[in-house]
C-alpha atoms as a PDB file:
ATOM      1  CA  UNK A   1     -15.492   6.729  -1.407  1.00  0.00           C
ATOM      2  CA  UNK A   2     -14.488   9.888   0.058  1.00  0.00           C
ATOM      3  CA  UNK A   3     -18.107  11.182   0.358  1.00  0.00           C
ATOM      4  CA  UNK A   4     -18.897   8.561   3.180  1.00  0.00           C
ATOM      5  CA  UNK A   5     -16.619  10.022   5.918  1.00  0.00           C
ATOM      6  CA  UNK A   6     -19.507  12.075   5.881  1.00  0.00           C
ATOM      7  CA  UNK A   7     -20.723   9.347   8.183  1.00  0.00           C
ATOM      8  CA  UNK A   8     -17.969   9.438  10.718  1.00  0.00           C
ATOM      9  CA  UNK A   9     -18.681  13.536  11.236  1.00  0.00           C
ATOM     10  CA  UNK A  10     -22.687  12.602  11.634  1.00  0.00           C
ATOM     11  CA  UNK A  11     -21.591   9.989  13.957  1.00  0.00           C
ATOM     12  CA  UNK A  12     -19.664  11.603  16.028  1.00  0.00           C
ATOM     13  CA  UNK A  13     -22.603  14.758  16.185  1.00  0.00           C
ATOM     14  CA  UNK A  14     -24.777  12.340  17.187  1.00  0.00           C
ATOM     15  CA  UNK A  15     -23.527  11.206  19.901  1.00  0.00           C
ATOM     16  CA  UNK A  16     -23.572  14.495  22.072  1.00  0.00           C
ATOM     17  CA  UNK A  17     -27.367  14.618  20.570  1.00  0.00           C
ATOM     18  CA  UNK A  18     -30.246  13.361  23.032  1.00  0.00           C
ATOM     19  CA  UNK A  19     -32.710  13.378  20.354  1.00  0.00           C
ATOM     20  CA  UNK A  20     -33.108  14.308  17.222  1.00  0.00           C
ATOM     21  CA  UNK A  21     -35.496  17.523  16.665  1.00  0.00           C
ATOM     22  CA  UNK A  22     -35.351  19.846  13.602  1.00  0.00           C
ATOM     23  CA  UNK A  23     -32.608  22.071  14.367  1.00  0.00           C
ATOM     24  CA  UNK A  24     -30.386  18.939  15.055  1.00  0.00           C
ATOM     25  CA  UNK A  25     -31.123  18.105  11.104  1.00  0.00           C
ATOM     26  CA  UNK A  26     -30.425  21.572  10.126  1.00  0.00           C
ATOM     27  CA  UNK A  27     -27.353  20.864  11.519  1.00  0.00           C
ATOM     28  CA  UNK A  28     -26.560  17.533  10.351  1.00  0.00           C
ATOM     29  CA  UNK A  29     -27.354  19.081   6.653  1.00  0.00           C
ATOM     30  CA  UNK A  30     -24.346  21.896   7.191  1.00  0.00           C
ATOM     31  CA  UNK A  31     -22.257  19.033   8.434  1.00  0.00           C
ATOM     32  CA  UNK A  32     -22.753  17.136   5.312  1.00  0.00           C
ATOM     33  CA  UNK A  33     -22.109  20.384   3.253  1.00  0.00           C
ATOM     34  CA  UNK A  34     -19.533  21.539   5.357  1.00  0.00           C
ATOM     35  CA  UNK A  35     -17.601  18.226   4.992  1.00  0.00           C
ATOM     36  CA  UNK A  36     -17.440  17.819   1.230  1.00  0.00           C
ATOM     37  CA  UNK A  37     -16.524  21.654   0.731  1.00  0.00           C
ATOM     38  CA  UNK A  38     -12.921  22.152  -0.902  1.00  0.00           C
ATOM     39  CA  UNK A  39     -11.277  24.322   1.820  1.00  0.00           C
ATOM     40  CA  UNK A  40      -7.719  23.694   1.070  1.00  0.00           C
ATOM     41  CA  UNK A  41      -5.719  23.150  -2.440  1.00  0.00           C
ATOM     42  CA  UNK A  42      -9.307  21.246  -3.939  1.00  0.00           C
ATOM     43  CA  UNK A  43      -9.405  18.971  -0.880  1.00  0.00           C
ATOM     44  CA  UNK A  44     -12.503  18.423   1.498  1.00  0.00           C
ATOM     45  CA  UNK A  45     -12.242  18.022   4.938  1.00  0.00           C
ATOM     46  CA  UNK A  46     -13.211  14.032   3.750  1.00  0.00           C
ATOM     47  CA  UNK A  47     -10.444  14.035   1.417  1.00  0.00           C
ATOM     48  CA  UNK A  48      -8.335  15.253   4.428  1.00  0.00           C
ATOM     49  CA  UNK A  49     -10.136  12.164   6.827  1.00  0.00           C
ATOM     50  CA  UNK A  50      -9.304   9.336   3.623  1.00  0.00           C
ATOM     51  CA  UNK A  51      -5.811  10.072   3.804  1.00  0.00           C
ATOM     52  CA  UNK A  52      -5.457   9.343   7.500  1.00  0.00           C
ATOM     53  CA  UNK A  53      -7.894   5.953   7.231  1.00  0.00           C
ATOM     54  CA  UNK A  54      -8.146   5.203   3.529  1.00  0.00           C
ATOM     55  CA  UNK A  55     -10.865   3.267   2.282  1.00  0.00           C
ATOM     56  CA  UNK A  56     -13.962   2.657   4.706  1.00  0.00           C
ATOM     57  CA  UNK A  57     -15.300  -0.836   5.301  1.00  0.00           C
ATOM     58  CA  UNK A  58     -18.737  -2.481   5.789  1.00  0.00           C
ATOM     59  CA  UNK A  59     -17.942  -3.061   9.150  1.00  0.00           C
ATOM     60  CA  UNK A  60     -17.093   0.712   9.909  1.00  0.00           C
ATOM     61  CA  UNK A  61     -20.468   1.733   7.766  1.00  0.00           C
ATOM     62  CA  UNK A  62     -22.552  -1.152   9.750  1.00  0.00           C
ATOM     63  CA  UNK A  63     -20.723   0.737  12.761  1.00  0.00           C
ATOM     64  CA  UNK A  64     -21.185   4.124  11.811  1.00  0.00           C
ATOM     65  CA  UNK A  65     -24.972   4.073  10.811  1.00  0.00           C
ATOM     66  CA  UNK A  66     -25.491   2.314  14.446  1.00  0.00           C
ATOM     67  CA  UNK A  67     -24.312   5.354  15.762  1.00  0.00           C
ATOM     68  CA  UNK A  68     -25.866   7.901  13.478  1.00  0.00           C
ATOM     69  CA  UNK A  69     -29.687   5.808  14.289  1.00  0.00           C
ATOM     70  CA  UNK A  70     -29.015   5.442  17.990  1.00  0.00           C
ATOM     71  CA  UNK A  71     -29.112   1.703  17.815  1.00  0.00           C
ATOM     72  CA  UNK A  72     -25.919   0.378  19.214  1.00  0.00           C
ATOM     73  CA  UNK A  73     -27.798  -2.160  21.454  1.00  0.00           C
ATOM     74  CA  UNK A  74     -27.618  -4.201  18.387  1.00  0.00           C
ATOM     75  CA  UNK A  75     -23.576  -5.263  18.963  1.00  0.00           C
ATOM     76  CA  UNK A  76     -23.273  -5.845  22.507  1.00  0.00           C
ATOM     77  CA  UNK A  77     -19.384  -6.312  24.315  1.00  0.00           C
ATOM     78  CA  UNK A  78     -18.385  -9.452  22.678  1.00  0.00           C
ATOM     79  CA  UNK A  79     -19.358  -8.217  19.228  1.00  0.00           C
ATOM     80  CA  UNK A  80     -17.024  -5.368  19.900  1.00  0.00           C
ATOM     81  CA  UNK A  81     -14.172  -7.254  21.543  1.00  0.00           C
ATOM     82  CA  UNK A  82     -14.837  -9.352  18.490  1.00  0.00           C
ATOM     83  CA  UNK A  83     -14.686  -6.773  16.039  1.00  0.00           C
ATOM     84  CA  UNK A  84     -11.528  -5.232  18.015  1.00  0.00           C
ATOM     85  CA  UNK A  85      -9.883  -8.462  17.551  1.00  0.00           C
ATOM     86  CA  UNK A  86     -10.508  -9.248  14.474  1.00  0.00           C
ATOM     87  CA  UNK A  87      -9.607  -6.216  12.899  1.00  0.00           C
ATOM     88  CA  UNK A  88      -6.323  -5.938  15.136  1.00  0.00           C
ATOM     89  CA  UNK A  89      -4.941  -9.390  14.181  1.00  0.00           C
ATOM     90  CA  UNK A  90      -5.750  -7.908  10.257  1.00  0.00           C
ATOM     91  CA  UNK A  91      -3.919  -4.629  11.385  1.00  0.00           C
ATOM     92  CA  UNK A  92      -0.718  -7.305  12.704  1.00  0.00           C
ATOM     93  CA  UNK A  93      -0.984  -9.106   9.568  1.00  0.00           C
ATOM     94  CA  UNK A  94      -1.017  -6.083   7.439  1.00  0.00           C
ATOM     95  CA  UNK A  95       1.994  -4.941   8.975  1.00  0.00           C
ATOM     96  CA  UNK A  96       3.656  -7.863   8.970  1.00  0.00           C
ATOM     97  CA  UNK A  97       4.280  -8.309  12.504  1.00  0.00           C
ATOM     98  CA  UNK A  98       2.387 -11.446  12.552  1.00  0.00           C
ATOM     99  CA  UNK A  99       3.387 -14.285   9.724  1.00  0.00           C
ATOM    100  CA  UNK A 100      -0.013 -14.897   8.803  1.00  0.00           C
ATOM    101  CA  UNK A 101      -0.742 -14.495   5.472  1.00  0.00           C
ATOM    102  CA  UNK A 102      -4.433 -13.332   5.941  1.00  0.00           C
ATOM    103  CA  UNK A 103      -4.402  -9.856   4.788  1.00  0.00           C
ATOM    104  CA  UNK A 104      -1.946  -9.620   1.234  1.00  0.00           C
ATOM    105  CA  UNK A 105      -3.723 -12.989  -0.110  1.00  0.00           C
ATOM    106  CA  UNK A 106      -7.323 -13.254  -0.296  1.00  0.00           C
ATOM    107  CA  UNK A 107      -7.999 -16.653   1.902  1.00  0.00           C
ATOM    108  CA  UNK A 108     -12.007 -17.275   1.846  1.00  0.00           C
ATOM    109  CA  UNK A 109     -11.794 -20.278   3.891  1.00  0.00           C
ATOM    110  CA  UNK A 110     -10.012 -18.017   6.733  1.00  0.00           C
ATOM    111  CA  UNK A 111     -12.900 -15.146   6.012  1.00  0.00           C
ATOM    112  CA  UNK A 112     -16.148 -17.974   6.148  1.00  0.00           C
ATOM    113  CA  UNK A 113     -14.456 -19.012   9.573  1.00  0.00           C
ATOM    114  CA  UNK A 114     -14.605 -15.633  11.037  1.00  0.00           C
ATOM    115  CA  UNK A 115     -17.591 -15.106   9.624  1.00  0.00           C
ATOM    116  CA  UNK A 116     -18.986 -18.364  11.547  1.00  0.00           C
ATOM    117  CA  UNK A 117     -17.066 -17.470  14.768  1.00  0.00           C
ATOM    118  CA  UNK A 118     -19.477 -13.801  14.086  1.00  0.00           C
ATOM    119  CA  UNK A 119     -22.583 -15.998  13.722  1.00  0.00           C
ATOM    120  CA  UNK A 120     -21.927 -17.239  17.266  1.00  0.00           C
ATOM    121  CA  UNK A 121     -21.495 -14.064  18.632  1.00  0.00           C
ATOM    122  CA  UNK A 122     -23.518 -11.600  17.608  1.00  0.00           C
ATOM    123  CA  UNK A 123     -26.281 -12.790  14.461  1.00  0.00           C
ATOM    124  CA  UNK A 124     -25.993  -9.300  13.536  1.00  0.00           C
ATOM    125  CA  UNK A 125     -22.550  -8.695  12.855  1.00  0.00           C
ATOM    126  CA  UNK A 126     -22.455 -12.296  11.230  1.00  0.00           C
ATOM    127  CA  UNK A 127     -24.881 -10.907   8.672  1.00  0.00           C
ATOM    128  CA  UNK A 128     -22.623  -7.708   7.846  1.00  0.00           C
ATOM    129  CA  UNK A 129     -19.514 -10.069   7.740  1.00  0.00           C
ATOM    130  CA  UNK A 130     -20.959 -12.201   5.354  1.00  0.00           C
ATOM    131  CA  UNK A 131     -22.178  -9.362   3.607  1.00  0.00           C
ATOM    132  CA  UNK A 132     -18.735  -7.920   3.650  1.00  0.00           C
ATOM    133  CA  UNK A 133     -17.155 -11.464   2.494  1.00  0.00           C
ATOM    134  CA  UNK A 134     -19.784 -11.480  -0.458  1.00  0.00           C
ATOM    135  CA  UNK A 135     -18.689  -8.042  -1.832  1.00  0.00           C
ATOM    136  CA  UNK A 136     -15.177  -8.898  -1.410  1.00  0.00           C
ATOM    137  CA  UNK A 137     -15.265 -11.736  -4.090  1.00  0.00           C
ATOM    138  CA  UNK A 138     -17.073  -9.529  -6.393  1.00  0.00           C
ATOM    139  CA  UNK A 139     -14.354  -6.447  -6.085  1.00  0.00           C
ATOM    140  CA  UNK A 140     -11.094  -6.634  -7.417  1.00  0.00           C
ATOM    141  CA  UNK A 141      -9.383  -4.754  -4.091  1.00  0.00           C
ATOM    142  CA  UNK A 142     -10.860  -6.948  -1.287  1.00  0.00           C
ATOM    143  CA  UNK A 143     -10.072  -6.172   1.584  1.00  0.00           C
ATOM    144  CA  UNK A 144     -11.026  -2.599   1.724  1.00  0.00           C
ATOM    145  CA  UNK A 145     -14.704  -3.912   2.182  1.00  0.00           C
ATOM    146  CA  UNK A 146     -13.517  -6.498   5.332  1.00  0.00           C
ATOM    147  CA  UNK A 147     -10.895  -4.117   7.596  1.00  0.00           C
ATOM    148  CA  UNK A 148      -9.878  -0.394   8.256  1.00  0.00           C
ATOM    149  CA  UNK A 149      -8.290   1.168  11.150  1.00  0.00           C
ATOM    150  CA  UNK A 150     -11.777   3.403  11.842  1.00  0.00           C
ATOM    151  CA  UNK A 151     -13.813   0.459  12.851  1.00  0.00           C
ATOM    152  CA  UNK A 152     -10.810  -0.736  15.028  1.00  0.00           C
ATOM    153  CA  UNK A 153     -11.109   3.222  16.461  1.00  0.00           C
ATOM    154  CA  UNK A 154     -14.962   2.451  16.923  1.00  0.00           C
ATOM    155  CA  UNK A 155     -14.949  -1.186  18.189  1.00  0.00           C
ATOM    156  CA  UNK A 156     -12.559  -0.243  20.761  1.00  0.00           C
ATOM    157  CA  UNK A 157     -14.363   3.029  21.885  1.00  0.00           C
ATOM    158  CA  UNK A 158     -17.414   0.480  21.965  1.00  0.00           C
ATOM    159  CA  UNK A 159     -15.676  -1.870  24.333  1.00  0.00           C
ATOM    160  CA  UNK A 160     -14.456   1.276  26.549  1.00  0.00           C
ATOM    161  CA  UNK A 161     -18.131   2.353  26.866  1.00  0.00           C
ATOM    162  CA  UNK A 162     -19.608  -1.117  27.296  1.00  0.00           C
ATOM    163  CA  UNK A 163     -17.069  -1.973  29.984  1.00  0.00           C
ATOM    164  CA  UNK A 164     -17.774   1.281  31.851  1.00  0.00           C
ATOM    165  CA  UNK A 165     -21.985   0.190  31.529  1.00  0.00           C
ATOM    166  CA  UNK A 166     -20.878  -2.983  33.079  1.00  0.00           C
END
């Protein structure tokens, strides 16, 4: 699990990258090196990255790789005000600000919703919420595949960009 903040360190390469030529790989390859190297006491700087955001979603993967590919016309603003949302009333729950039991008991009925409230957003994020709700049932820790504080990072740097376009 560590090995994919990998991702997040591609990502964020790729974003000050036009296009991708040969040396930009080269470099991509020492990134993924670089990033799973023990520097410090047997830790990588991944192992470093887990402990600030512990485990990574599908969402922030989904997110991620839409970065990494250059492709992040397919979640538009409201699929990123949606994910935002989302994740941030998970985040209130989590915390216990908010009474909702959502996040410490696994409520499928409250996942399918969001998951149909995705459908009518953005067809594409449905997809990876389903696909997120489907691996959830299967895995005994559940919620580590449905929300993380990186993709709330992402969805709101998404919205800041989007609303800047607009």
């Amino acid at each position: 699990m560590h090995a994919l903040y990998t991702l997040l360190y591609l990502a964020i390469f790729a974003i000050f990258v036009k296009k991708y030529s040969i040396k930009s790989i080269i470099t991509m390859f020492f990134i993924i090196i670089l990033t799973n190297i023990n520097i410090y006491n047997e830790l990588s700087i991944n192992d470093f990255t887990y402990s600030i955001f512990s485990n990574i979603s599908i969402i922030s993967l989904y997110l991620l790789m839409l970065i990494i590919f250059k492709q992040t016309r397919y979640i538009d603003f409201k699929g990123s005000l949606f994910v935002f949302c989302i994740n941030f009333i998970f985040l209130l729950a989590y915390l216990n600000i908010i009474s909702v039991d959502i996040y410490s008991s696994f409520n499928v009925i409250a996942l399918m919703i969001i998951c149909l409230i995705a459908y009518f957003i953005n067809k594409n994020l449905a997809l990876i919420y389903l696909f997120s709700l489907f691996l959830s049932m299967l895995v005994i820790n559940k919620f580590n595949l449905f929300f993380d504080i990186l993709s709330l990072f992402i969805s709101f740097i998404f919205i800041i960009i989007r609303a800047k376009n607009n």
